[in-house]
Protein backbone atom coordinates (compact mmCIF):
# COMPACT_ATOMS: atom_id res chain seq x y z
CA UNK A 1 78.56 102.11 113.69
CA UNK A 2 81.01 104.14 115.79
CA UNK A 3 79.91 105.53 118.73
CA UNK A 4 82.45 108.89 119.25
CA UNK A 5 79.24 110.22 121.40
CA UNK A 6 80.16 107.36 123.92
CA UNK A 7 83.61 108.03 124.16
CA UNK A 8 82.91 111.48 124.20
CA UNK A 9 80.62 111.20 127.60
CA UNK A 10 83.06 108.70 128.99
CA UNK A 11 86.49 111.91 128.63
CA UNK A 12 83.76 114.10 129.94
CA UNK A 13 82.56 111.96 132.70
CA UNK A 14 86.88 112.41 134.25
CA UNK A 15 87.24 108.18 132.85
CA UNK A 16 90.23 108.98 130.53
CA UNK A 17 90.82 110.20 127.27
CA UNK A 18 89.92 109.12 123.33
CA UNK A 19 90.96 109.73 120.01
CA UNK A 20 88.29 110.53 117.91
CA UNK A 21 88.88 111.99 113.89
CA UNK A 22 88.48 115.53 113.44
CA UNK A 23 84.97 115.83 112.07
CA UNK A 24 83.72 114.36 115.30
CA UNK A 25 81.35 117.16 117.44
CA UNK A 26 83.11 117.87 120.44
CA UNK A 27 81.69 121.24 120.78
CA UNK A 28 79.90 122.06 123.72
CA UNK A 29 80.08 118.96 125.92
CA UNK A 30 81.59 119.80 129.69
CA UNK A 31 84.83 118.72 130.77
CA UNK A 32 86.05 118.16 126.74
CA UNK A 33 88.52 119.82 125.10
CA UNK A 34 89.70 119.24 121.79
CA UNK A 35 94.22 119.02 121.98
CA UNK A 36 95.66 118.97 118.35
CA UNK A 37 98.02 116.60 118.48
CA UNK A 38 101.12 117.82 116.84
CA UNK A 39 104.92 116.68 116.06
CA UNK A 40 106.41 113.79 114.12
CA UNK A 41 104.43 111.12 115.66
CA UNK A 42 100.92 112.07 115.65
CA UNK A 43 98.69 109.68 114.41
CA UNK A 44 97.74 109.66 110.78
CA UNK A 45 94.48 108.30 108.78
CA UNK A 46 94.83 107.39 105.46
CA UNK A 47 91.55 106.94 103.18
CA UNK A 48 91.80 104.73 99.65
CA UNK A 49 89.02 104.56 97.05
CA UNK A 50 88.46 101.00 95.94
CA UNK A 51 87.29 101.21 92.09
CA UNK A 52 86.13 97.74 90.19
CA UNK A 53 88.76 96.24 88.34
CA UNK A 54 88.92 98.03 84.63
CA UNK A 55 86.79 100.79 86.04
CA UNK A 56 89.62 103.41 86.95
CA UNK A 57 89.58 104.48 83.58
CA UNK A 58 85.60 105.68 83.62
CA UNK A 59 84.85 109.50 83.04
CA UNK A 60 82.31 109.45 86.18
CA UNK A 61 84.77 107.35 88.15
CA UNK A 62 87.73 110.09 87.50
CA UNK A 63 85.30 112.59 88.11
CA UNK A 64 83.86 111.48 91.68
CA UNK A 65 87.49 110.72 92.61
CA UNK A 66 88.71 114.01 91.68
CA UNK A 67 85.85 115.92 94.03
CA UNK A 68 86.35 113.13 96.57
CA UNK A 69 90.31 114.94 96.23
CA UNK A 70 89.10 118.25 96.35
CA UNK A 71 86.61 118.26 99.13
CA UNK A 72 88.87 116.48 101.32
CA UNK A 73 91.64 119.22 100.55
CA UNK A 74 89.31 121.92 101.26
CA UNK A 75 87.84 120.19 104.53
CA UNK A 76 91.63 119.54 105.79
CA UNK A 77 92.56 122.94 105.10
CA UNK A 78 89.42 124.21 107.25
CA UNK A 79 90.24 122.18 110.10
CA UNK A 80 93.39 122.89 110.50
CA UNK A 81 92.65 126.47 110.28
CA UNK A 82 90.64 126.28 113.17
């Protein structure tokens, strides 16, 4: 288990900084403020699905990939909105 909460009281406590993904609750905790990183060298995560061998080719596993796809396009879209 990650503990963003930790590193969250430890930027708010004045003992540095963290990275933490976007869908990490920041709000409302003194001393924090969120800072987009921006430009050509910002940090990127990439997620992969990991299917069983010969199973790629399953109607439910196409389907659950596709809204996997689709919900992380409309969450991305939201956050960087904000």
């Amino acid at each position: 288990m990650v503990e963003w909460e930790t590193t969250i009281a430890l930027v708010g406590a004045g003992l540095g900084l963290g990275l933490a993904p976007r869908l990490v609750n920041a709000g409302g905790i003194d001393n924090v403020a969120r800072v987009r990183l921006a430009g050509p060298h910002r940090p990127v995560r990439r997620i992969v699905a990991v299917v069983r061998r010969g199973g790629g080719g399953s109607p439910l596993v196409a389907e659950s990939l596709r809204l996997v796809r689709e919900t992380a396009a409309e969450l991305l879209e939201q956050r960087l909105s904000e």
